[in-house]
C-alpha atoms as a PDB file:
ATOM      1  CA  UNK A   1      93.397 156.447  50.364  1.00  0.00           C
ATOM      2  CA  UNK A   2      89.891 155.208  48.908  1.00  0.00           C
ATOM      3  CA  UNK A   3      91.216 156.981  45.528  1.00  0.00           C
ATOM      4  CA  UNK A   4      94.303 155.002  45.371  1.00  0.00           C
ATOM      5  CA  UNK A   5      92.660 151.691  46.088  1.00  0.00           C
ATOM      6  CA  UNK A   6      90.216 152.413  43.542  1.00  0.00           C
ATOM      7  CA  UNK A   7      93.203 153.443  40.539  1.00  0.00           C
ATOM      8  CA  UNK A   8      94.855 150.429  41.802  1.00  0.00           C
ATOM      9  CA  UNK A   9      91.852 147.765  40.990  1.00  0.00           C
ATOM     10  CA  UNK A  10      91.184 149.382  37.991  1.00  0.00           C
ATOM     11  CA  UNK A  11      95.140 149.374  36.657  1.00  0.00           C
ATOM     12  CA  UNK A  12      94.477 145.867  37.926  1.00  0.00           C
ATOM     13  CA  UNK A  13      91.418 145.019  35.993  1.00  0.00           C
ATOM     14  CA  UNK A  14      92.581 146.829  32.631  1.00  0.00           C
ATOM     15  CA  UNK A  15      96.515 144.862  32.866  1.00  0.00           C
ATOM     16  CA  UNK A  16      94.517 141.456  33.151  1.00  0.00           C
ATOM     17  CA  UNK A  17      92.302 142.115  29.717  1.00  0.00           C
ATOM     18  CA  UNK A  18      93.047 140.918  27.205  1.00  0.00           C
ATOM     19  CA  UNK A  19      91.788 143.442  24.310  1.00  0.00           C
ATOM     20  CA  UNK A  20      94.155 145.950  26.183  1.00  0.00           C
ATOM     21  CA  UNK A  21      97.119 143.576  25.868  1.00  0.00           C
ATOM     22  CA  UNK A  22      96.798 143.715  22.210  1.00  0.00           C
ATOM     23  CA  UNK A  23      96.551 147.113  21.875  1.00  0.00           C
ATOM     24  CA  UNK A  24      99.391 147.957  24.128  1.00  0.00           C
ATOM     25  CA  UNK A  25      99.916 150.457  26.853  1.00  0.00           C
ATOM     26  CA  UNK A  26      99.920 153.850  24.732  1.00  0.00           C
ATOM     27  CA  UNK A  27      96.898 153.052  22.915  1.00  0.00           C
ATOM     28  CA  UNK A  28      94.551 151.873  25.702  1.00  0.00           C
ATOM     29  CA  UNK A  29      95.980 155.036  27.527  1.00  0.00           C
ATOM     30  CA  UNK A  30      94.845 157.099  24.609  1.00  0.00           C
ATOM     31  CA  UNK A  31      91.329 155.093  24.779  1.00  0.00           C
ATOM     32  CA  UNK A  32      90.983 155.162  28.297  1.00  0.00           C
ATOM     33  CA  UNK A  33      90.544 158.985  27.985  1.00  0.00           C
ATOM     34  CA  UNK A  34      87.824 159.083  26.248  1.00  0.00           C
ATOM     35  CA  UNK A  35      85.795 157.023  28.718  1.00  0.00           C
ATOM     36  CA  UNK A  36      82.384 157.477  29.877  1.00  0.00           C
ATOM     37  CA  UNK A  37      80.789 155.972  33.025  1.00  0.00           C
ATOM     38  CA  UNK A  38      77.422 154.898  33.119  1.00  0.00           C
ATOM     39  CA  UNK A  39      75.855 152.752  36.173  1.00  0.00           C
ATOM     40  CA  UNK A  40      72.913 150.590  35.715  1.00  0.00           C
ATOM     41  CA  UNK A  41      70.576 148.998  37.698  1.00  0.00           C
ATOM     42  CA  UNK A  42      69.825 145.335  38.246  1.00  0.00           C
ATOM     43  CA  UNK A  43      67.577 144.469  34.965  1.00  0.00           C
ATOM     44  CA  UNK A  44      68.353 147.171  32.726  1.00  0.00           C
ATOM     45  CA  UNK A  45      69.188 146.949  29.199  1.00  0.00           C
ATOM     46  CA  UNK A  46      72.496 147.912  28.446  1.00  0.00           C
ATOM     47  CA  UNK A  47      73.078 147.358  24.833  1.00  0.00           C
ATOM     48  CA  UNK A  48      70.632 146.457  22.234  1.00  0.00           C
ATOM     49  CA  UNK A  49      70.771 143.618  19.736  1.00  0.00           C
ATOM     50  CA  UNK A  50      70.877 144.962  15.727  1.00  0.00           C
ATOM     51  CA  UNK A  51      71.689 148.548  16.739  1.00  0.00           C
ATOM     52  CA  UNK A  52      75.213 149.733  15.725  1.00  0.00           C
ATOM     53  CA  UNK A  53      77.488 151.288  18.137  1.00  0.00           C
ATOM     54  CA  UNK A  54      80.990 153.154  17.991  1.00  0.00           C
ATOM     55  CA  UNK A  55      81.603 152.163  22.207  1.00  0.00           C
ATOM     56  CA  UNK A  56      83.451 149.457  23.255  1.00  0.00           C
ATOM     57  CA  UNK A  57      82.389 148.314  27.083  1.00  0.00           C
ATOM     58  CA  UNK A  58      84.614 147.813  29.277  1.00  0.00           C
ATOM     59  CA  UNK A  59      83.522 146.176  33.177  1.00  0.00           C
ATOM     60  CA  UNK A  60      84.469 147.755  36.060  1.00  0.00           C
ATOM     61  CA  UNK A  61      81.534 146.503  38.751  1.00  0.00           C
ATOM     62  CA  UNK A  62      78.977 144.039  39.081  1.00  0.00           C
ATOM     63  CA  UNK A  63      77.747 141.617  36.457  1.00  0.00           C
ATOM     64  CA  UNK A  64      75.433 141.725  33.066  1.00  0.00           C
ATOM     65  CA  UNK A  65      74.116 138.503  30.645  1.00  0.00           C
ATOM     66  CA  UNK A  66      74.940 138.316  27.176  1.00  0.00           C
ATOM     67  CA  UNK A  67      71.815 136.831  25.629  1.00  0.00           C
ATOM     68  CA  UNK A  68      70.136 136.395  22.772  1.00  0.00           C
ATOM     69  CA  UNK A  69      65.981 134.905  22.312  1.00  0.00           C
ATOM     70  CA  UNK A  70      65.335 131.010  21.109  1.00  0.00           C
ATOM     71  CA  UNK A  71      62.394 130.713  18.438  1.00  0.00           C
ATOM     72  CA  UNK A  72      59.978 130.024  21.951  1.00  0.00           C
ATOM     73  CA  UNK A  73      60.590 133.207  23.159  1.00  0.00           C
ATOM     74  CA  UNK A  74      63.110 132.197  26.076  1.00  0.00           C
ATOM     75  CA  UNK A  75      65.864 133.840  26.928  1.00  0.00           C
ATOM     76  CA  UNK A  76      69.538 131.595  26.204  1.00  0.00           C
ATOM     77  CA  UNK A  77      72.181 133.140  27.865  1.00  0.00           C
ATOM     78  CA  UNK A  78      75.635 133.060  25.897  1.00  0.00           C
ATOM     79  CA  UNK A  79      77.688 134.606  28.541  1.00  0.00           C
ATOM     80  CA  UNK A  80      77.739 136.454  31.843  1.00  0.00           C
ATOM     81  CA  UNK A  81      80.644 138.623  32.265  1.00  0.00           C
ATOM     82  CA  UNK A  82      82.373 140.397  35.477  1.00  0.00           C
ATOM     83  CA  UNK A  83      84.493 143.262  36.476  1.00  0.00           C
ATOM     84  CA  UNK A  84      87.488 143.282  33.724  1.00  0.00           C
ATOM     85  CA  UNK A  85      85.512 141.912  31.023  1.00  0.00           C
ATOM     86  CA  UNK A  86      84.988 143.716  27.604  1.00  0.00           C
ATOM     87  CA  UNK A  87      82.445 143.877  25.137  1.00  0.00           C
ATOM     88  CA  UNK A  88      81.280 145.503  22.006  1.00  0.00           C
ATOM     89  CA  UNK A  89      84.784 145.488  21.058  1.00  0.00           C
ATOM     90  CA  UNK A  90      84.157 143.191  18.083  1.00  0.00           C
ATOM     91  CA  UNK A  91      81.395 144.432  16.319  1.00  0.00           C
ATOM     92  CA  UNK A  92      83.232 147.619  16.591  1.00  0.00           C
ATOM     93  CA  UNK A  93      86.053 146.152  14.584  1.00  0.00           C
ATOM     94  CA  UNK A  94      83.852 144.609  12.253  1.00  0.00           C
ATOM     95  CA  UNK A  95      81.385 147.449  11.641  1.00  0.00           C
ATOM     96  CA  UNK A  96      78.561 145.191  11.867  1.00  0.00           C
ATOM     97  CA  UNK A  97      74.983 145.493  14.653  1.00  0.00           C
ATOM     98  CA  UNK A  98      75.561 143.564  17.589  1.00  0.00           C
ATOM     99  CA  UNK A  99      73.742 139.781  17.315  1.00  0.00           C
ATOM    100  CA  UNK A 100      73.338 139.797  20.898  1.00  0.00           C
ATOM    101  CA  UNK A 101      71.590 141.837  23.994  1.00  0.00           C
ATOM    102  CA  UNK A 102      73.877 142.790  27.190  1.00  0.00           C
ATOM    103  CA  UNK A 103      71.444 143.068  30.496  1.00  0.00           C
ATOM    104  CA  UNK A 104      72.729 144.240  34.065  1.00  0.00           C
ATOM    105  CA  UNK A 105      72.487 141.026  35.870  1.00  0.00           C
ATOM    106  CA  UNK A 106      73.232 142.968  39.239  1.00  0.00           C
ATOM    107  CA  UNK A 107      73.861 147.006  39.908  1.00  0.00           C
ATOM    108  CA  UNK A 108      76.944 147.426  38.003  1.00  0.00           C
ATOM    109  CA  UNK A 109      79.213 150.407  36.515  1.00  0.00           C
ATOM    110  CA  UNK A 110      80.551 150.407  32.560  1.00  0.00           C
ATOM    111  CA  UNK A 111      83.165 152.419  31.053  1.00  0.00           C
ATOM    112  CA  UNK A 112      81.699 153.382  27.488  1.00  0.00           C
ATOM    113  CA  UNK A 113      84.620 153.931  25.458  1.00  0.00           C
ATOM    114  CA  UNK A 114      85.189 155.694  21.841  1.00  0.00           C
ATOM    115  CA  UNK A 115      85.713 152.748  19.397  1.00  0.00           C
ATOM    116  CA  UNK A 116      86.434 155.142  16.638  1.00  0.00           C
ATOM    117  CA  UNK A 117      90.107 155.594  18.366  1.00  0.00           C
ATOM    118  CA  UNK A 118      90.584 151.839  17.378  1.00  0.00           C
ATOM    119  CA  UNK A 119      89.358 152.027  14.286  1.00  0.00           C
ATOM    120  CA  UNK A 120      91.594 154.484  13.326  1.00  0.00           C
ATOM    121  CA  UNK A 121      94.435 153.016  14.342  1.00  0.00           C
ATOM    122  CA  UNK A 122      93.912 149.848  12.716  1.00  0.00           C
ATOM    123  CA  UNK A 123      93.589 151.603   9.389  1.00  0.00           C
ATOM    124  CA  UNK A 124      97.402 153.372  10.014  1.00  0.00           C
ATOM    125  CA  UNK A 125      98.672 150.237  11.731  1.00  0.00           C
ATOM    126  CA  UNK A 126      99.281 146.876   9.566  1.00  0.00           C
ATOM    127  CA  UNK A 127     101.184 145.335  12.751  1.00  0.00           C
ATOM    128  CA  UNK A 128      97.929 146.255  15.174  1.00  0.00           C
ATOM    129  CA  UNK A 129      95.341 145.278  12.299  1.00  0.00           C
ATOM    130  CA  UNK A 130      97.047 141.479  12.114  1.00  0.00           C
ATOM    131  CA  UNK A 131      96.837 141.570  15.958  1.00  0.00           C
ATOM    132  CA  UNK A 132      93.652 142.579  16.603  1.00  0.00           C
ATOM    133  CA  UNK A 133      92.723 140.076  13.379  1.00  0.00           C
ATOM    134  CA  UNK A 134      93.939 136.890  15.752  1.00  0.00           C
ATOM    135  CA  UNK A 135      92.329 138.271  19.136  1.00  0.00           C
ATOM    136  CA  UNK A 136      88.647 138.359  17.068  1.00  0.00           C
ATOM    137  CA  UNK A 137      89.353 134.933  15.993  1.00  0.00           C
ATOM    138  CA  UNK A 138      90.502 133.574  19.106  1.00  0.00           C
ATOM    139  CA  UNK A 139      87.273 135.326  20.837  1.00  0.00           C
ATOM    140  CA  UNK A 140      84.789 133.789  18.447  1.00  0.00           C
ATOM    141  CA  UNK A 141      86.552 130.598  19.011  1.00  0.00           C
ATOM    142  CA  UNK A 142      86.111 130.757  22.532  1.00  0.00           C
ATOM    143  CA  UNK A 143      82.156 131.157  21.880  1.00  0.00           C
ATOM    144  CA  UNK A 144      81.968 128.108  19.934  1.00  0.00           C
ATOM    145  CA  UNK A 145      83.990 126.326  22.605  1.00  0.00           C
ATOM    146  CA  UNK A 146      81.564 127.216  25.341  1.00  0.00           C
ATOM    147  CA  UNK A 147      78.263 126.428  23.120  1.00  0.00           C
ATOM    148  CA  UNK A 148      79.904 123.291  22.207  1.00  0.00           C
ATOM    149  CA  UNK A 149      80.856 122.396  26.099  1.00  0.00           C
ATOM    150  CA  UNK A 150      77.002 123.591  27.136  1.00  0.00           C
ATOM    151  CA  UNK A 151      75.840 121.113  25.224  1.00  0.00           C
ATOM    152  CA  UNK A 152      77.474 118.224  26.625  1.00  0.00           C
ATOM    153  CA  UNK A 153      77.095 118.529  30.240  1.00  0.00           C
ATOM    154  CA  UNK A 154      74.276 117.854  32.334  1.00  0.00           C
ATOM    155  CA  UNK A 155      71.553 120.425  33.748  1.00  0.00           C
ATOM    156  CA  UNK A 156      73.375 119.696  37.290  1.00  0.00           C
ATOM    157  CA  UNK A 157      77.045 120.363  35.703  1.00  0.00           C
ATOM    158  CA  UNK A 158      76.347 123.383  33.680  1.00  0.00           C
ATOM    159  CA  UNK A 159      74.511 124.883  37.047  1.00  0.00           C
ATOM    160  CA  UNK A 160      77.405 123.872  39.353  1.00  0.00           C
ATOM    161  CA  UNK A 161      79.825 125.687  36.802  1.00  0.00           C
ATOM    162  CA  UNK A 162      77.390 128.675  36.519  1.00  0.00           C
ATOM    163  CA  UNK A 163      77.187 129.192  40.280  1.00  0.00           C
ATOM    164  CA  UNK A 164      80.807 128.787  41.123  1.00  0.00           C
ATOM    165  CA  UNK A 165      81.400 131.122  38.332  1.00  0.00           C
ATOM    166  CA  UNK A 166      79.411 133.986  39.400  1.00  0.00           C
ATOM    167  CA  UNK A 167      80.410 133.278  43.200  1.00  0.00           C
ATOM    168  CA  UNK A 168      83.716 133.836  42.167  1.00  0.00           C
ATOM    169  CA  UNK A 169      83.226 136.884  40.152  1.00  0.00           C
ATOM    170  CA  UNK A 170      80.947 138.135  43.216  1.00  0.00           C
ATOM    171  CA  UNK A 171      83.318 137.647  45.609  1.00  0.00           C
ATOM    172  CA  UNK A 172      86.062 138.882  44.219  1.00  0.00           C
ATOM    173  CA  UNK A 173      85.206 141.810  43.484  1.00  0.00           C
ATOM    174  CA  UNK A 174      83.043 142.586  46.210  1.00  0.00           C
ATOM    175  CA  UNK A 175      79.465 142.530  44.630  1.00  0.00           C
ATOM    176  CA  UNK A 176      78.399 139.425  46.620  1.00  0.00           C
ATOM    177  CA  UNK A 177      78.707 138.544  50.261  1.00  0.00           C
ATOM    178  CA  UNK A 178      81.689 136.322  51.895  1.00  0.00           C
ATOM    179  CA  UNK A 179      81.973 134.702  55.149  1.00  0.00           C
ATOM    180  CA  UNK A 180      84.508 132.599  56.338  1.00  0.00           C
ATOM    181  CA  UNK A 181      83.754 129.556  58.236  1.00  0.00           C
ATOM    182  CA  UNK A 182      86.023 126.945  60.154  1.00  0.00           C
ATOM    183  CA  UNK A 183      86.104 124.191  56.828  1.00  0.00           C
ATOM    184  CA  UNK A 184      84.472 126.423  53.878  1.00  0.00           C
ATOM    185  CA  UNK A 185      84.172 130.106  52.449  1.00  0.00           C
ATOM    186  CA  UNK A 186      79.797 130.510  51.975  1.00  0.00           C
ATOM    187  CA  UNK A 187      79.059 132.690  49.068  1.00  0.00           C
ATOM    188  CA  UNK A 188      75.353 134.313  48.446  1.00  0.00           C
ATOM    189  CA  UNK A 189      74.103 135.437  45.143  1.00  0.00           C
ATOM    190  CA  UNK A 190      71.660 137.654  44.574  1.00  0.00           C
ATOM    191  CA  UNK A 191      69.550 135.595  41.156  1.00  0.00           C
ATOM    192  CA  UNK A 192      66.671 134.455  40.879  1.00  0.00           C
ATOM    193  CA  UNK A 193      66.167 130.555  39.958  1.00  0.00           C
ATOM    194  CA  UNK A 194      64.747 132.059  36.477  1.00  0.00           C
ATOM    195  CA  UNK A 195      67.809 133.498  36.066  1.00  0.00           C
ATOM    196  CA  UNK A 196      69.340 130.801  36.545  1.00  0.00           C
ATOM    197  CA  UNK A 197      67.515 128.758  33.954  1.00  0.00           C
ATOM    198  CA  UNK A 198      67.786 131.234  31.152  1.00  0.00           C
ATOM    199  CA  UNK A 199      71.554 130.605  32.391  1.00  0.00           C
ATOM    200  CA  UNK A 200      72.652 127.235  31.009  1.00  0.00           C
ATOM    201  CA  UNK A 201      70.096 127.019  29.276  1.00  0.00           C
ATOM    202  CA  UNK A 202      67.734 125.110  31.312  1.00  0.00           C
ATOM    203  CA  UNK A 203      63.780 124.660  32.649  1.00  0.00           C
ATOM    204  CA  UNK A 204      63.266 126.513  35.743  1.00  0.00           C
ATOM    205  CA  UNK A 205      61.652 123.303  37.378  1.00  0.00           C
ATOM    206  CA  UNK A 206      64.513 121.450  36.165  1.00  0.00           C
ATOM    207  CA  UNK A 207      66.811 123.940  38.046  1.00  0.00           C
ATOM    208  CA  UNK A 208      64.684 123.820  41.471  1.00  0.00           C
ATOM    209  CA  UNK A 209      65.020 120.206  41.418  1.00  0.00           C
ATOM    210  CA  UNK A 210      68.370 120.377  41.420  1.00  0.00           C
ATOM    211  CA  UNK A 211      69.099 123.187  43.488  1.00  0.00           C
ATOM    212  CA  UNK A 212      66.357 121.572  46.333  1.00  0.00           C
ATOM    213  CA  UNK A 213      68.401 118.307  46.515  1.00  0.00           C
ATOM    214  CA  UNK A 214      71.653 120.301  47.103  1.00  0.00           C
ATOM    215  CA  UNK A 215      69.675 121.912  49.806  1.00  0.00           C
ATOM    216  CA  UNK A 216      68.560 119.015  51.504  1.00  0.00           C
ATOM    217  CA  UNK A 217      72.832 117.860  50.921  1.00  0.00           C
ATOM    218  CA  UNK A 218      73.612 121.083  52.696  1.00  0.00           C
ATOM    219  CA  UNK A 219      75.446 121.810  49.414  1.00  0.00           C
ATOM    220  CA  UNK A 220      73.356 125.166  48.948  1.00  0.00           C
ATOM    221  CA  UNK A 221      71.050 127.236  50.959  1.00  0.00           C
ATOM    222  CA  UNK A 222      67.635 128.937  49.518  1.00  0.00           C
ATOM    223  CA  UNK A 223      65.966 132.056  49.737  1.00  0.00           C
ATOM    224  CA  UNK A 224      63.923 134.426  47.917  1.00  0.00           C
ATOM    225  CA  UNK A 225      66.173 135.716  44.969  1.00  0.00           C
ATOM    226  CA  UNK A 226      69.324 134.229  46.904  1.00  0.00           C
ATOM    227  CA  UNK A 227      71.227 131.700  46.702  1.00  0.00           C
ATOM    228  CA  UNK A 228      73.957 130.602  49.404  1.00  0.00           C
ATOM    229  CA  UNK A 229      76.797 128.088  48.233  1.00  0.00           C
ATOM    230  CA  UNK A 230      77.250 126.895  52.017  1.00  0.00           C
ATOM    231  CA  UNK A 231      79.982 123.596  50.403  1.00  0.00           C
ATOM    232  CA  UNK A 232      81.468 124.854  47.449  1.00  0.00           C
ATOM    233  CA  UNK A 233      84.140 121.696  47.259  1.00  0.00           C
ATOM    234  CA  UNK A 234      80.876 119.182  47.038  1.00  0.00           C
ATOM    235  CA  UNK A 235      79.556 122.046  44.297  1.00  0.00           C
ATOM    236  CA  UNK A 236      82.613 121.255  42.528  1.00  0.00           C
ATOM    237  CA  UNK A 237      82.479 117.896  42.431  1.00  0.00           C
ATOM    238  CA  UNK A 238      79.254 118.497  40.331  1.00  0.00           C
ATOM    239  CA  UNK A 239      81.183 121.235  38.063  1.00  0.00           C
ATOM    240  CA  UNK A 240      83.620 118.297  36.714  1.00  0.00           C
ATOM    241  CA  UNK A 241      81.370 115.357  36.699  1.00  0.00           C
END
């Protein structure tokens, strides 16, 4: 029974990507066979910035940080992804070294997948080379978007958005913890406030300040490495101011 639960999230998590969509059923079928899985643990490095890979990466539990390193040293986090995201995919396609570094942000499994099968196909396959031509646009446009929308929101907004994000990711998928109360759903996630800060990007004291004040709001509730959203409709409110 676990078995068909399992082949059932996954059908469920490849149907909803988009990469997948574009290359249609047969071909992700084909590329799906050639999968490897690795697991990593909280922290580890998963793929390394300016060295050239043939996998595409494709999410099937926990979470990892897309990130590349400011001229200071920090870290500046360009995206976190969950189950049923992909990555690699593009530099792949474009034959270039990866501009960024992918870290395990919790436990999580990857299917490592043979990008070569692509490759090949795009070369035999006008019709999937045009397609594949608008989904790397559309990606790096979404980058740009997000850059662009980090820098106009507040410390407070972009760390209400970054916490509902992962608690939704966590949750669904079953990497976090859920409870269900009489009013609210309370979500814990397992980051430090570092974390956090490398996040949005942000100072960590900057991030305590804000995350203490929620606390004393009952918006959020602290621990070592933890974070509990115990009102996530007040967190919201901050999300959209």
């Amino acid at each position: 029974m676990q078995d068909d639960v399992q082949s059932t999230q996954d059908r469920l998590r490849i149907s909803q990507c988009g990469f997948f969509s574009v290359i249609g059923s047969d071909l992700t079928e084909r590329l799906l066979k050639t999968r490897t899985v690795r697991c990593y643990e909280k922290g580890a490095l998963i793929s390394q910035r300016d060295e050239p890979s043939n996998h595409i990466l494709f999410m099937q539990s926990g979470a990892v940080k897309v990130l590349t390193y400011l001229l200071d040293g920090r870290e500046f986090v360009v995206d976190t992804l969950m189950p049923g995201s992909i990555f690699g995919e593009i530099d792949v396609l474009r034959r270039t070294k990866p501009l960024f570094q992918v870290h395990a942000l919790t436990s999580c499994e990857i299917w490592s997948l043979d990008g070569k099968l692509i490759r090949d196909a795009v070369e035999t396959d006008p019709s999937l080379c045009a397609s594949l031509l608008y989904y790397v646009v559309r990606r790096v446009t979404e980058l740009e978007d997000r850059l662009i929308n980090l820098a106009k929101l507040s410390v407070s907004s972009r760390l209400a958005n970054t916490l509902l994000r992962l608690s939704a990711g966590e949750t669904q998928y079953g990497t976090g913890e859920a409870s269900y109360g009489p009013e609210c759903m309370t979500r814990t996630i397992n980051l430090s406030q570092h974390e956090l800060a490398s996040m949005l990007p942000a100072s960590r004291e900057k991030v305590n300040r804000c995350l203490r004040e929620w606390e004393r709001s009952r918006i959020v509730d602290l621990a070592p490495g933890a974070i509990t959203i115990t009102n996530p409709r007040a967190l919201h409110a901050y999300a959209v101011c």
